[in-house]
Protein backbone atom coordinates (compact mmCIF):
# COMPACT_ATOMS: atom_id res chain seq x y z
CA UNK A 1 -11.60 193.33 -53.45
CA UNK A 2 -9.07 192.61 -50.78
CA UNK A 3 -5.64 191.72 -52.48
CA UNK A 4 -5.18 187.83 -52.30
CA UNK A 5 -2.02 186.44 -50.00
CA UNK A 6 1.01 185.33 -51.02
CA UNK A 7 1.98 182.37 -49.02
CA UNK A 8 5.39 182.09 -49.99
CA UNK A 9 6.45 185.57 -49.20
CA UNK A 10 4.87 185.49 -45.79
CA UNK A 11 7.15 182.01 -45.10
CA UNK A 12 9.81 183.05 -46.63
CA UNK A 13 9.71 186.50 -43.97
CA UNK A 14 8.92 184.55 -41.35
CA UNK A 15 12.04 183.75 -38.97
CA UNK A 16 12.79 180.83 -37.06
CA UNK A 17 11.65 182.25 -33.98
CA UNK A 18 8.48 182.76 -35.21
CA UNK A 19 8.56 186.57 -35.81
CA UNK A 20 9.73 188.67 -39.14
CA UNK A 21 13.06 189.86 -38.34
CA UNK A 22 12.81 193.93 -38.23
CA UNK A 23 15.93 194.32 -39.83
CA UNK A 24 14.68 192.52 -43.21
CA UNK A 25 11.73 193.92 -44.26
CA UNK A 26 9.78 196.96 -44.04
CA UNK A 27 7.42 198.11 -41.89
CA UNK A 28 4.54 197.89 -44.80
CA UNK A 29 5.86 193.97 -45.26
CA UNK A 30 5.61 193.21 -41.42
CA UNK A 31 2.02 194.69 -41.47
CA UNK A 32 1.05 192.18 -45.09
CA UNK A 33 3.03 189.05 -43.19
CA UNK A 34 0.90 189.98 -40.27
CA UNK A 35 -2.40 190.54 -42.13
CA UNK A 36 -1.80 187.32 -44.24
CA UNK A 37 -0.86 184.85 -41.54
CA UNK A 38 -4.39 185.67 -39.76
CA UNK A 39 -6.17 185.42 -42.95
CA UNK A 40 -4.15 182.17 -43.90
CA UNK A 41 -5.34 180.58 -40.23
CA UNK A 42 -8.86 181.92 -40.34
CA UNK A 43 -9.38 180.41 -43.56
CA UNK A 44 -8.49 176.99 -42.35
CA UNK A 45 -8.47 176.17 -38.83
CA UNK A 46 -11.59 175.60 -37.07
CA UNK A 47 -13.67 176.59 -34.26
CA UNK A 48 -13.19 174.11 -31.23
CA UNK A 49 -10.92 171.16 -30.45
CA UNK A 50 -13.12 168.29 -32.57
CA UNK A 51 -12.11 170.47 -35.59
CA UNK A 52 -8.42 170.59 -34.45
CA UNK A 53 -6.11 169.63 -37.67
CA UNK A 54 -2.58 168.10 -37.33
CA UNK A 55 0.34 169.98 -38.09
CA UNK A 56 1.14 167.45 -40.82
CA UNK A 57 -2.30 168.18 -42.54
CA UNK A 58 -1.13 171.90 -42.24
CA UNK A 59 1.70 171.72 -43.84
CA UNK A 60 0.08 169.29 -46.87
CA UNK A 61 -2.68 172.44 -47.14
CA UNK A 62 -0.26 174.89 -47.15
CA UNK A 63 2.35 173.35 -48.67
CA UNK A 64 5.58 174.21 -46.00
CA UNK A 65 7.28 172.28 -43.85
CA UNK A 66 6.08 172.07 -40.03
CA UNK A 67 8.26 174.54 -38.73
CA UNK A 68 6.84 176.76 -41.48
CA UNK A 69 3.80 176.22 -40.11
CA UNK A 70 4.64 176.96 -36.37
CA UNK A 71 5.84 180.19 -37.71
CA UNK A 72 3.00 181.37 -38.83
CA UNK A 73 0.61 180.02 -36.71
CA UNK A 74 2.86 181.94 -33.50
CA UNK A 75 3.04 185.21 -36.15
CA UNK A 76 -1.19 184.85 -36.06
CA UNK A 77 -1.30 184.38 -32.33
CA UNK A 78 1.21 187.14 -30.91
CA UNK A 79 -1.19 189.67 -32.90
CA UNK A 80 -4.55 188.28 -31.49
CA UNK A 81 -5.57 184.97 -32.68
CA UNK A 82 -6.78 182.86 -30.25
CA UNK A 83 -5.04 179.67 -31.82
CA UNK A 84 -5.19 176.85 -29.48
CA UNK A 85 -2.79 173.90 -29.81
CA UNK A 86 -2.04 169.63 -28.17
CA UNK A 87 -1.47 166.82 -29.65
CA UNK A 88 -5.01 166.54 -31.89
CA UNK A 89 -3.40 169.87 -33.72
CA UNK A 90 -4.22 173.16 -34.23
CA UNK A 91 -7.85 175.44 -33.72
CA UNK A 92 -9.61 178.66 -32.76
CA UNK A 93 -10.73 178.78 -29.20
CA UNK A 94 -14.62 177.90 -28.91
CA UNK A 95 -14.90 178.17 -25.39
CA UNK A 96 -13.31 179.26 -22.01
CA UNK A 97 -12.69 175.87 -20.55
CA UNK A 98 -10.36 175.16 -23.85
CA UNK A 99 -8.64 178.45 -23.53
CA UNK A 100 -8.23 177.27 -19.50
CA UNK A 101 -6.82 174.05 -20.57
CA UNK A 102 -4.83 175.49 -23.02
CA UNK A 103 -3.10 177.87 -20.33
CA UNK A 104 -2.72 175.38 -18.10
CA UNK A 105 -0.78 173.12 -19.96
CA UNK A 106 1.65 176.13 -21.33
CA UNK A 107 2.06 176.48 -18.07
CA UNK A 108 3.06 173.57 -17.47
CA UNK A 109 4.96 172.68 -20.02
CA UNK A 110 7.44 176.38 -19.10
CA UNK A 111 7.81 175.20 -15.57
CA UNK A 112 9.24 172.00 -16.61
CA UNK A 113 11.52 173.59 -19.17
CA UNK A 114 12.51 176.11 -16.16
CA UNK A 115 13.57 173.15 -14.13
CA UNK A 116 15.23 171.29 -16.86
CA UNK A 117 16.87 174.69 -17.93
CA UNK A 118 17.98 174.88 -13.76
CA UNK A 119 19.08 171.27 -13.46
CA UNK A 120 21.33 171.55 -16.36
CA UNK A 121 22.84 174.66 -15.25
CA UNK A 122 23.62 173.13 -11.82
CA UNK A 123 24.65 169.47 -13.32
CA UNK A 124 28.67 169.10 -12.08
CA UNK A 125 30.79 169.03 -14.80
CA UNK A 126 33.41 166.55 -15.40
């Protein structure tokens, strides 16, 4: 019987930046985090955007704060979920077109932090 996950530790390893800091744990704990985050998505999210659910529902289910829940939902996708994300919440990926959708709004959502990024850079200063 596969050993159950500890949500807690997993959040409590999980940085900021949405990745377990290397210098804190060990490689077996990076692995478990890893491991349990999946699980932890796979057991609730659903298949396709009509079964999308809200970051705030997340966090009530999980019982962490949003940003908690960012973490690990990035943790689950940099090692091969296909979580898909807008403003109806979080889900698995039941299709192409919502993976193309998905894409295309990352995409443009980086371009406009690029040119914010640039405009500020170049912005006189007083």
């Amino acid at each position: 019987m596969e050993k159950t996950c500890d949500l807690y530790r997993v959040v409590m390893t999980i940085s900021s930046k949405g990745y377990i800091d290397i210098d804190t744990v060990s490689d077996k704990e990076k692995k478990d985090n890893i491991k349990c985050a999946k699980l932890i998505c796979r057991a609730t999210l659903g298949k396709g955007i009509h079964n999308a659910l809200h970051i705030r529902d997340l966090s009530l289910i999980w019982g962490v704060d949003s940003p908690k829940v960012k973490d690990i939902v990035q943790l689950a996708r940099h090692h091969g979920e296909r979580i898909l994300s807008d403003t109806h919440g979080y889900w698995y990926a039941e299709n192409t077109d919502e993976v193309k959708r998905f894409i295309a709004s990352m995409e443009k959502q980086a371009l406009t932090r690029k040119l914010t990024i640039e405009c500020i850079l170049n912005a006189p200063t007083e």
